[in-house]
Protein backbone atom coordinates (compact mmCIF):
# COMPACT_ATOMS: atom_id res chain seq x y z
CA UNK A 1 13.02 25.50 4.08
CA UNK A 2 15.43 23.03 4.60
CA UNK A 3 17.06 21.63 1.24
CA UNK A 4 19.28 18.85 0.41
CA UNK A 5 21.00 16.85 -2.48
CA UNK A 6 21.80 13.37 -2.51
CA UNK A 7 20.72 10.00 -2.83
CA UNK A 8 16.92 8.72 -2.56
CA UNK A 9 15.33 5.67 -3.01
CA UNK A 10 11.64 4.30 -1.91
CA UNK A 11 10.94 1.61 0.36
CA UNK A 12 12.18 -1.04 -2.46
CA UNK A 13 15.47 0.32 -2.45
CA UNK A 14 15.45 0.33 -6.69
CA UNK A 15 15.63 2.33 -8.18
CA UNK A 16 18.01 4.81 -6.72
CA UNK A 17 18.52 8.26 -7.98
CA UNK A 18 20.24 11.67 -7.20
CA UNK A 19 17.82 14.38 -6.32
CA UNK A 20 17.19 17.38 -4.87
CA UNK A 21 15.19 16.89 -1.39
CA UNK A 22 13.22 19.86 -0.20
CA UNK A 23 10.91 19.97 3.19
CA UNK A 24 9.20 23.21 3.66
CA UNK A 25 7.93 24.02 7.08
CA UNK A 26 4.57 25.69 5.83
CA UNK A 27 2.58 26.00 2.49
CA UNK A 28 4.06 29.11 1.84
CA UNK A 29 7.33 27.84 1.32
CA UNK A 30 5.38 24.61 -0.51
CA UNK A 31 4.03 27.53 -2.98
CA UNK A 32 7.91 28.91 -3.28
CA UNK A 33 9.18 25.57 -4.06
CA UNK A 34 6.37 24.89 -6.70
CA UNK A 35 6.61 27.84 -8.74
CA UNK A 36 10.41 27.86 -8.15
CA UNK A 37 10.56 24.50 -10.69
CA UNK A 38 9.37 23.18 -13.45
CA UNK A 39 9.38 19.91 -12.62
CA UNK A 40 9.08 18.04 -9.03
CA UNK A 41 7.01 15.36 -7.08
CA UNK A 42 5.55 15.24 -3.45
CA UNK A 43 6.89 13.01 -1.18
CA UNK A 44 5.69 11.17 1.98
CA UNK A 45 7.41 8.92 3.93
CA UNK A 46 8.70 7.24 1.23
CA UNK A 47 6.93 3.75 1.62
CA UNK A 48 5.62 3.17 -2.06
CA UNK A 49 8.42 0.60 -2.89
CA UNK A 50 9.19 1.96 -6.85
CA UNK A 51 9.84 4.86 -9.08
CA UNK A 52 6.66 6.46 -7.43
CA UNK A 53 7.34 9.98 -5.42
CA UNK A 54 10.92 9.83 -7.13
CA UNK A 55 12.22 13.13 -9.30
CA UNK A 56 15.21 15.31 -9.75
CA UNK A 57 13.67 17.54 -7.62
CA UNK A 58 11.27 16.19 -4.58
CA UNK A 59 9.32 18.48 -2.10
CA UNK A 60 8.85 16.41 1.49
CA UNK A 61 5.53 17.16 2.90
CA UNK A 62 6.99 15.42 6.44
CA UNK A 63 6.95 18.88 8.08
CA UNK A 64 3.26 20.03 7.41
CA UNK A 65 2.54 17.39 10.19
CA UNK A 66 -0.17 19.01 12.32
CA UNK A 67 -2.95 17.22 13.43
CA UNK A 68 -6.07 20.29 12.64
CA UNK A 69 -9.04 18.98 14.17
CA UNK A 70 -10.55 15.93 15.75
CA UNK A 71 -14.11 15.34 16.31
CA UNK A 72 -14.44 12.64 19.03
CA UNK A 73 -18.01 12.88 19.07
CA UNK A 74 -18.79 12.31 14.76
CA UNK A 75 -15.12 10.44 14.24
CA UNK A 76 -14.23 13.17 11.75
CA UNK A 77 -10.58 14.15 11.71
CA UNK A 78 -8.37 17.00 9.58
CA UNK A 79 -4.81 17.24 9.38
CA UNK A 80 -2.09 18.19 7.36
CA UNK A 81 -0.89 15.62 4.12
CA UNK A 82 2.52 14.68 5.78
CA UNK A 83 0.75 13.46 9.20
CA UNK A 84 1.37 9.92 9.65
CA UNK A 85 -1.40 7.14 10.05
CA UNK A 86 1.22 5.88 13.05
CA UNK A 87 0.78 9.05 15.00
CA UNK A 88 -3.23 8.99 13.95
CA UNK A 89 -3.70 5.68 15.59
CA UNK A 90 -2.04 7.20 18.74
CA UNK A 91 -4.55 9.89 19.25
CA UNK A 92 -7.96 8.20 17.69
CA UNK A 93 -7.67 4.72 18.95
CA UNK A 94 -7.76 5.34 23.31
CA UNK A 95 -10.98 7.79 21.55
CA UNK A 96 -12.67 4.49 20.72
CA UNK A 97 -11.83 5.05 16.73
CA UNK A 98 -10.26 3.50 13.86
CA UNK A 99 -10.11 4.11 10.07
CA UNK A 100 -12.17 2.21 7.86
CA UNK A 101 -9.50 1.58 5.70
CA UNK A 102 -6.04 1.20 6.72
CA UNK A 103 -3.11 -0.33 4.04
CA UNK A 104 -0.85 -2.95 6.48
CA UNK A 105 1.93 -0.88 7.06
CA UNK A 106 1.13 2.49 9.37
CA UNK A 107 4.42 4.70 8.67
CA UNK A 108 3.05 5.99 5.65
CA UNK A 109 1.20 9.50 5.07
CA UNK A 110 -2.03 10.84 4.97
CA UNK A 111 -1.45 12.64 1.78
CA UNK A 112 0.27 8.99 0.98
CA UNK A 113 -2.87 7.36 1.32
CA UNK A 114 -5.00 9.90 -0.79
CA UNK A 115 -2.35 9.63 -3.91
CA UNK A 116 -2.18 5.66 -3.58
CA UNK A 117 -5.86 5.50 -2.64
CA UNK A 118 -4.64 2.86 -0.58
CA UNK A 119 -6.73 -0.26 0.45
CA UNK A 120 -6.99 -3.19 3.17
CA UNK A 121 -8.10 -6.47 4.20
CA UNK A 122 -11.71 -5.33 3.88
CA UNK A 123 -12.30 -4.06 0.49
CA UNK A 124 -15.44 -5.93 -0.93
CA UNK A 125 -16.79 -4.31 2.69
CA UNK A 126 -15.71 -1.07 2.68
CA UNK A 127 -13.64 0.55 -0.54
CA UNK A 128 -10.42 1.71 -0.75
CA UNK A 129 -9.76 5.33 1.45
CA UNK A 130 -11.42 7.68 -1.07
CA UNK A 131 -14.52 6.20 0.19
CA UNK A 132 -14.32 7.96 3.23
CA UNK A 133 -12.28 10.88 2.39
CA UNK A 134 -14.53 13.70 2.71
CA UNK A 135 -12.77 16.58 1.63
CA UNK A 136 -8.81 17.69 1.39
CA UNK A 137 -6.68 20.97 -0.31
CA UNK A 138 -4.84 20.54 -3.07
CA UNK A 139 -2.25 23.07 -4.54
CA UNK A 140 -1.78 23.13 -8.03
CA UNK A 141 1.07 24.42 -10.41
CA UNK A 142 0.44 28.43 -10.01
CA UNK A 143 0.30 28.19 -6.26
CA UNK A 144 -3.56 28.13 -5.93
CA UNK A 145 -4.78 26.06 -3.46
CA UNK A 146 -8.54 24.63 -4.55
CA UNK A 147 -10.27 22.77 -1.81
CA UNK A 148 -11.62 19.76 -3.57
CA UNK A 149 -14.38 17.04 -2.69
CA UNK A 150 -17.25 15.41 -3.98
CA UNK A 151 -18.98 18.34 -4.23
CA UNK A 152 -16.38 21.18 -4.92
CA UNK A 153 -14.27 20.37 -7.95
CA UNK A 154 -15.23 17.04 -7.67
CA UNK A 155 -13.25 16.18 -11.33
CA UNK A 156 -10.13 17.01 -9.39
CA UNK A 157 -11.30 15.60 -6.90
CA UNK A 158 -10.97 11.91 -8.19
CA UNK A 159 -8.64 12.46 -10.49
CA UNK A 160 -5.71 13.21 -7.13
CA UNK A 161 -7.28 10.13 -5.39
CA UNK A 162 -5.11 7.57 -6.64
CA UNK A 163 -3.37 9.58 -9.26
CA UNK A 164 0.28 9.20 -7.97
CA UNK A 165 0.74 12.95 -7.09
CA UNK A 166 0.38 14.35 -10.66
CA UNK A 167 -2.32 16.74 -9.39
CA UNK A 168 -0.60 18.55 -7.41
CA UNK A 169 0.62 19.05 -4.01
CA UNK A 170 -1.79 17.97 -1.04
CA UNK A 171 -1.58 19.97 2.19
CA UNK A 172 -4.64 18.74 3.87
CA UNK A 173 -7.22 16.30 4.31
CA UNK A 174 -10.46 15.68 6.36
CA UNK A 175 -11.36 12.05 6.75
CA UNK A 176 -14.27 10.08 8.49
CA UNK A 177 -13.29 7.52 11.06
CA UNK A 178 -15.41 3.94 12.53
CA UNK A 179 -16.26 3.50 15.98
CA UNK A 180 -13.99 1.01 17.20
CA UNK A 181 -15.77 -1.46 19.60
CA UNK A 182 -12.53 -3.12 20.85
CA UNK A 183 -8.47 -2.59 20.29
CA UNK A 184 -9.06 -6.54 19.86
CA UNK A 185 -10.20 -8.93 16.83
CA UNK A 186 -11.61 -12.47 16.59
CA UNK A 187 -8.99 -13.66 13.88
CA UNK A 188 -10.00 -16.63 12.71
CA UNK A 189 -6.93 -18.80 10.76
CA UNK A 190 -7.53 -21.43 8.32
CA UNK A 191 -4.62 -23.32 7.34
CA UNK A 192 -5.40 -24.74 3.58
CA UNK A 193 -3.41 -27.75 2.76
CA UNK A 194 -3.39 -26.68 -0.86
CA UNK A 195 -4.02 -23.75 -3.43
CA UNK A 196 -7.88 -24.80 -4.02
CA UNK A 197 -8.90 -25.36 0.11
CA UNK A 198 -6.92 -21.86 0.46
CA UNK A 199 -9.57 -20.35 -2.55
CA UNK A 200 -12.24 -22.03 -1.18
CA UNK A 201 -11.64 -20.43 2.21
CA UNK A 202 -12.50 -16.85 1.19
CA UNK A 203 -15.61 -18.33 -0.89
CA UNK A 204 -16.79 -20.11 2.95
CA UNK A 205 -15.62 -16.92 4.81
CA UNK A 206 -17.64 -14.18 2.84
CA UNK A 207 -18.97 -13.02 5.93
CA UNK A 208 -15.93 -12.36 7.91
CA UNK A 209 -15.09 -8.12 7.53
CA UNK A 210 -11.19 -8.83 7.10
CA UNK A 211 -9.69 -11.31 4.95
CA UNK A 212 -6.07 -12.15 4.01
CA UNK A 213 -4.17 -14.97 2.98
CA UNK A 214 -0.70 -16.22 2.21
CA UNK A 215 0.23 -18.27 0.17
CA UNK A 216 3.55 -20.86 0.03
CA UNK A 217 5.34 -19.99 -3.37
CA UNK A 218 7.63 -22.50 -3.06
CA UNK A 219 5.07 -25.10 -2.60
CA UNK A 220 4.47 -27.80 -5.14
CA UNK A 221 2.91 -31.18 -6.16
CA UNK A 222 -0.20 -32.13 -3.88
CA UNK A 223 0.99 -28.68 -1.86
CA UNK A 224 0.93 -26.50 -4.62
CA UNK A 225 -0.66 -23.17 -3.32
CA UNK A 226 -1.05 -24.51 0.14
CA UNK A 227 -1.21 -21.04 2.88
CA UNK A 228 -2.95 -19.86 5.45
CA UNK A 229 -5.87 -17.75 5.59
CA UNK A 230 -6.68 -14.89 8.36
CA UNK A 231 -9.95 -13.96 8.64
CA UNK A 232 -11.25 -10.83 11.69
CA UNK A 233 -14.12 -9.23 12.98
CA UNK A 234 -13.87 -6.83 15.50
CA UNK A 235 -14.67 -7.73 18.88
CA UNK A 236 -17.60 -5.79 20.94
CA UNK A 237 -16.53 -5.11 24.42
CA UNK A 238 -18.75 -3.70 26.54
CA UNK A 239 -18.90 -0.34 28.69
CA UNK A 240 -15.35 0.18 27.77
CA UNK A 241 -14.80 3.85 28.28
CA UNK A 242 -11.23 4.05 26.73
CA UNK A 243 -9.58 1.99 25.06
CA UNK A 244 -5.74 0.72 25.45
CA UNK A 245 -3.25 0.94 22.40
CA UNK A 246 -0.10 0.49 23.69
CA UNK A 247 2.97 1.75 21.97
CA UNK A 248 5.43 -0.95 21.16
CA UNK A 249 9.10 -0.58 20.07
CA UNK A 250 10.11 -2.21 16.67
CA UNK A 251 13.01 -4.81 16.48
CA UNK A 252 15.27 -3.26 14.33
CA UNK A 253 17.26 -4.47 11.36
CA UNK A 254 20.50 -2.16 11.84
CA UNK A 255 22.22 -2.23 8.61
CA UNK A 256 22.42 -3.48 5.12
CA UNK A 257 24.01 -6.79 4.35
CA UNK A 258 26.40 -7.07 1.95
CA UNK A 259 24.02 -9.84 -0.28
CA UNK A 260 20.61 -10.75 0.09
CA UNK A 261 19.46 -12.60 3.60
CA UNK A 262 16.32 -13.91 1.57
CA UNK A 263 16.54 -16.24 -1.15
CA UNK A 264 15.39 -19.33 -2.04
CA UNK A 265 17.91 -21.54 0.88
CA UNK A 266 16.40 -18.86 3.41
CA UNK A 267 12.85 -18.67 2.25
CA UNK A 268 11.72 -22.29 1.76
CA UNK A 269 12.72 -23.54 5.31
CA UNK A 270 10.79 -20.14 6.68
CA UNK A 271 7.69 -20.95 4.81
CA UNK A 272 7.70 -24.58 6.25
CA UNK A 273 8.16 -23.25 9.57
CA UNK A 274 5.55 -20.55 8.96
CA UNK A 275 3.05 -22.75 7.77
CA UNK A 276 3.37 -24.96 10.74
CA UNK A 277 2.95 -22.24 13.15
CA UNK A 278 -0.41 -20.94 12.01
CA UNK A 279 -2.55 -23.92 12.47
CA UNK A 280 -6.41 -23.44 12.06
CA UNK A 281 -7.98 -21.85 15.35
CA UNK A 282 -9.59 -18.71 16.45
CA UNK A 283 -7.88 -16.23 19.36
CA UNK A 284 -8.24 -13.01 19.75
CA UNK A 285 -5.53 -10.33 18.68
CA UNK A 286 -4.34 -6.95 18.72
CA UNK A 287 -4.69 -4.38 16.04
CA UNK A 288 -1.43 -4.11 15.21
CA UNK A 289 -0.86 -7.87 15.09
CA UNK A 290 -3.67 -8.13 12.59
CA UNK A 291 -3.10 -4.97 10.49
CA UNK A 292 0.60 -4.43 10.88
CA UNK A 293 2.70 -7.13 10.88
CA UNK A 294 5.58 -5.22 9.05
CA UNK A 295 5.64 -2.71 11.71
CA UNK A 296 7.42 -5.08 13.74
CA UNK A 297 10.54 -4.62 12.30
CA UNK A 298 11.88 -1.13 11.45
CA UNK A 299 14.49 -0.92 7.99
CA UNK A 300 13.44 -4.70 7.36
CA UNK A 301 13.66 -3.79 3.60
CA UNK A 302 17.73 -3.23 4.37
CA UNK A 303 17.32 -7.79 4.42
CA UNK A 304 17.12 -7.81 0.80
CA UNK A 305 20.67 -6.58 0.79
CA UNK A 306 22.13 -3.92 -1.67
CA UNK A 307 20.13 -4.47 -4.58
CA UNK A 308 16.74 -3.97 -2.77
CA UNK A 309 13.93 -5.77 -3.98
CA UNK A 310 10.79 -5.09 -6.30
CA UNK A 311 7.11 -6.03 -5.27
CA UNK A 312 5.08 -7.31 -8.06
CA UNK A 313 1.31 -6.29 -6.94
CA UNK A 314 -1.61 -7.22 -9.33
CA UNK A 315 -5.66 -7.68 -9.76
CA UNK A 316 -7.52 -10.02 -11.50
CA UNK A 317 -11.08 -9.62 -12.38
CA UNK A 318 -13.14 -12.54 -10.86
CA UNK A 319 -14.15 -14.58 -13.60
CA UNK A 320 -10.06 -14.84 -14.23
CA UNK A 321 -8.84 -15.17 -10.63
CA UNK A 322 -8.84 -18.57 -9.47
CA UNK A 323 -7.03 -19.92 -13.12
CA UNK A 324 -5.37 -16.69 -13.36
CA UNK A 325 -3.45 -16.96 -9.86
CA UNK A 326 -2.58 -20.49 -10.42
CA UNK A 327 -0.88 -19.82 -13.65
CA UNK A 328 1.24 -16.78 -12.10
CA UNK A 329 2.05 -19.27 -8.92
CA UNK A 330 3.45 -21.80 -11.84
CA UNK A 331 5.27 -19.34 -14.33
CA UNK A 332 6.99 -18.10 -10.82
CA UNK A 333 7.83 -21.88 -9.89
CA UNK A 334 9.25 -22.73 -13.38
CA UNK A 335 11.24 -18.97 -13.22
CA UNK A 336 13.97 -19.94 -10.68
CA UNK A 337 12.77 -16.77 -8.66
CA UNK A 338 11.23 -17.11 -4.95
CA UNK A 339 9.02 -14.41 -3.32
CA UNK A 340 9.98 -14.17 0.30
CA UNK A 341 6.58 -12.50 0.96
CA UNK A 342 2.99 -13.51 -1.00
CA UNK A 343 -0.23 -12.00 -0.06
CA UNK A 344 -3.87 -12.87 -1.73
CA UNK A 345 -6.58 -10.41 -0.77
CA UNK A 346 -10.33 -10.51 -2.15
CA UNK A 347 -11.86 -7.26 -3.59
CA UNK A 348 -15.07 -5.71 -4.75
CA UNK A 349 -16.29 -3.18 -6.95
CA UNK A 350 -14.31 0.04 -6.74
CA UNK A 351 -16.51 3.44 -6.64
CA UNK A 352 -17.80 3.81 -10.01
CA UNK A 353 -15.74 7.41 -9.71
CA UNK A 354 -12.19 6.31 -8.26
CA UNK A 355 -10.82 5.92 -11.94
CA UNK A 356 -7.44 5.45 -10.77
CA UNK A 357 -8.32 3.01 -7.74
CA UNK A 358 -6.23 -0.41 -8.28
CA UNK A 359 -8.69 -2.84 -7.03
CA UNK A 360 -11.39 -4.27 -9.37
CA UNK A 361 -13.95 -7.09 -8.31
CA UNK A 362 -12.13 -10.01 -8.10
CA UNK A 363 -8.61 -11.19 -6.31
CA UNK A 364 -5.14 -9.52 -6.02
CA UNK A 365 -1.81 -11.07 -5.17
CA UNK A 366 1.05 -9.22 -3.91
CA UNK A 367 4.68 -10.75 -4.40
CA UNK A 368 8.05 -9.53 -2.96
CA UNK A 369 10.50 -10.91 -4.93
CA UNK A 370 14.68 -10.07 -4.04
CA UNK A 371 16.05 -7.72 -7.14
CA UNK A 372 18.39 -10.78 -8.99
CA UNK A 373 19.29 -10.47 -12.02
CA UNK A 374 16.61 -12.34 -13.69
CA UNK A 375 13.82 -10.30 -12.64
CA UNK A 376 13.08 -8.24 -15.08
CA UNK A 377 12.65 -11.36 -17.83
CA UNK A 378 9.88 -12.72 -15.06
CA UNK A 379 7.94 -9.24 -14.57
CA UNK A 380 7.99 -8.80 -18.49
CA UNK A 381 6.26 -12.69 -18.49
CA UNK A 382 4.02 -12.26 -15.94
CA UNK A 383 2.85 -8.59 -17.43
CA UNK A 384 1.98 -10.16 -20.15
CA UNK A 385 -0.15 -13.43 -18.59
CA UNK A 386 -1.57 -10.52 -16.45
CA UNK A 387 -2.71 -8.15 -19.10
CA UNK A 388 -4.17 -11.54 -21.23
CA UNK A 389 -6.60 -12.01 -18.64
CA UNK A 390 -7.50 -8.24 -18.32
CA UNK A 391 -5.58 -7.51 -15.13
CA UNK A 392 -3.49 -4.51 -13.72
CA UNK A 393 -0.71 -3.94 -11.63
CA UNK A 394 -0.16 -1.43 -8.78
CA UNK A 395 1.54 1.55 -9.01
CA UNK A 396 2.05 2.39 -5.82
CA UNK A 397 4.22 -0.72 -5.66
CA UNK A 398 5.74 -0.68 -9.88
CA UNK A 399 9.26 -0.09 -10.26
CA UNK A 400 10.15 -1.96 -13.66
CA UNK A 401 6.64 -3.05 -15.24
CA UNK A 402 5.08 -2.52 -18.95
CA UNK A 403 3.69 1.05 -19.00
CA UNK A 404 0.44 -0.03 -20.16
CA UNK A 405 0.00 -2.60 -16.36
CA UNK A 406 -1.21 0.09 -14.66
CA UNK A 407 -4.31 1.24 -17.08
CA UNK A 408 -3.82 4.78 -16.12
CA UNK A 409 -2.23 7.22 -18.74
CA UNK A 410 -0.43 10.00 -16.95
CA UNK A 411 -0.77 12.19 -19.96
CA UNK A 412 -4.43 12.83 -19.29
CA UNK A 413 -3.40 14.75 -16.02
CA UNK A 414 -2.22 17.77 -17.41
CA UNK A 415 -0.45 19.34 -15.25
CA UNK A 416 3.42 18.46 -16.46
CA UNK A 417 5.05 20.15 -13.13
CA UNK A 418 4.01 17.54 -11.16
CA UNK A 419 6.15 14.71 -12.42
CA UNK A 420 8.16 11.66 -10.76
CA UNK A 421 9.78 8.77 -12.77
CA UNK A 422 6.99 6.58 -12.84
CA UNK A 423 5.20 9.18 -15.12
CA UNK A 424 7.92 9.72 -17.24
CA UNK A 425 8.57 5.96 -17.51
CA UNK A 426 4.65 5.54 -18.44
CA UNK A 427 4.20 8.25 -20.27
CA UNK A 428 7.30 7.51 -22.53
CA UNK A 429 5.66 4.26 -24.10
């Protein structure tokens, strides 16, 4: 087992802390890590962008990266938690599959995915990824390992999907895949002049599998709100016996800046120019242009400069969104703060079971705002115009919000070993 101290930080950047970094190479040295401490957290690939996955003590699960089975012929594939979706895509796509539910970045785990229950662009369609998790091992705090799905230890079953890693340890999971027609989508992009045409969009577009938008936040007056929408349906090619997904290097952003690149001088002439560029129109595109965007640029976090940078992800139920959104976009305006990056997504009702699942029927916006110094007074605002209107916020993605945002009260897991900072943080209030 290969064990190291030193500084560790998410994909945010903030918060940083000193900790103890373990990777075993096997689940027997998982078990002698686990029983070794009283306190630790699993780790992926670090991509949740707070306090999530961060302890004194962290156990990598990058090593137990074995791909276990693949079933070409059902779409059913098993592998080990610290497999990445990246390497996935590599082996099931050219097979003619895809997952049902991907989140839009693909360097992130599979036992990632199972702690965030992470969603996509087509949730009101298809869930989050518990929906198609069919079974995966879990061990707990003694060392037992308890093989949990819907019908084996179901409880524990739903209570890991989505529940930040306070569970337990993942080593495994076995997941159902689509049949992917194409490696292509129809992406349809509507560019809305203004915050209501960009609403109306999704309302006009129900039909469409995939929907994003994003939105202008430093829009105003008659613009206020104005985006672009990006809607996508698969495309059905025929008698195609294999199917192309070509591996393409990442520009790379080689080191961190001594201040923020993105600001509000940086971010307001890029949102002009990006709103020009993505006029209304259909073509056809790849998956990783629809999906993954981010993946074009490896380290592009390190542009937010030494401070990092905290993403401020949140759900509103329906009957609140469309007033609700519009009053965040104007409490951010009047704030002095700009959000380089702002992302609307539609969402339907979660599985009656995923209790810790962060979508709920309705709309979510996603907002990555540079770490200044006035921050923190916005987040604490927009908590509470968030929690008025019976909204939540992310944890995947929390690094300085109320404990109660989330809705989830880590103290009802039990299991104290397993414990990062976001628990502490939450379960401190």
């Amino acid at each position: 087992m290969h064990i190291k101290t030193g500084t560790i930080t998410n994909w945010g950047r903030y918060p940083a802390i000193r900790a103890e970094l373990a990777t075993p190479a096997n689940r027997d040295e998982v078990r002698e890590y686990i029983v070794a401490h009283d306190r630790m957290i699993a780790r992926g690939n670090g991509r949740c962008y707070g306090d999530a996955a961060l302890s004194a003590c962290v156990l990598s699960t990058l090593a137990l990266n074995k791909v276990l089975r693949f079933d070409k012929e059902e779409g059913i594939v098993q592998c080990e938690s610290g497999v990445l979706l990246s390497g996935l895509l590599d082996l099931i796509v050219p097979a003619g599959w895809f997952f049902h539910v991907t989140p839009g970045i693909k360097s992130i785990t599979a036992g990632g995915a199972i702690a965030s229950d992470v969603h996509g662009k087509n949730h009101p369609v298809k869930g989050c990824f518990s929906n198609w998790l069919l079974s995966f091992e879990l061990m707990d705090a003694e060392g037992r390992v308890h093989v949990c799905s819907r019908e084996k230890n179901s409880d524990l079953f739903w209570q890991t999907c989505g529940g930040m890693g306070w569970t337990g340890v993942i080593l495994s999971a076995t997941f159902r895949l689509m049949r992917l027609p194409s490696p292509n989508l129809a992406q349809q992009t509507v560019r809305a002049a203004n915050y209501e045409a960009l609403f109306r969009s999704f309302e006009e577009m129900k039909g469409r599998q995939y929907a994003a938008a994003w939105i202008d936040s430093t829009s105003s007056g008659q613009q206020f709100g104005r985006g672009a929408a990006f809607f996508a349906d698969h495309i059905d090619h025929k008698q195609v016996n294999s199917l192309p997904y070509p591996v393409k290097k990442p520009l790379n952003v080689p080191f961190v800046p001594p201040f923020s690149l993105l600001h509000r001088l940086t971010i307001k002439p890029y949102n002009e120019m990006y709103f020009r560029k993505n006029r209304s129109g259909t073509r056809e595109v790849d998956l990783d242009e629809y999906f993954y965007p981010l993946d074009r640029f490896s380290n592009w976090n390190r542009l937010y400069g030494p401070r990092g940078f905290v993403q401020y992800q949140f759900c509103l139920p329906e009957k609140y969104s469309f007033d609700g959104m519009r009053r965040v976009l104007e409490m951010i305006g009047e704030s002095g703060e700009t959000p380089f990056l702002t992302v609307l997504k539609r969402h339907g009702d979660p599985a009656p079971e995923a209790m810790h699942s962060f979508p709920i029927r309705g709309y979510s916006l996603a907002l990555d705002f540079p770490r200044t110094k006035g921050i923190r007074s916005l987040i604490d605002k927009l908590d509470d115009l968030v929690w008025s209107l019976e909204g939540k916020i992310y944890l995947t993605k929390d690094a300085c919000s109320a404990p109660r945002m989330g809705r989830v009260d880590p103290r009802g897991f039990g299991e104290s070993k397993f414990s990062s900072v976001l628990r502490q943080r939450l379960s401190a209030d």
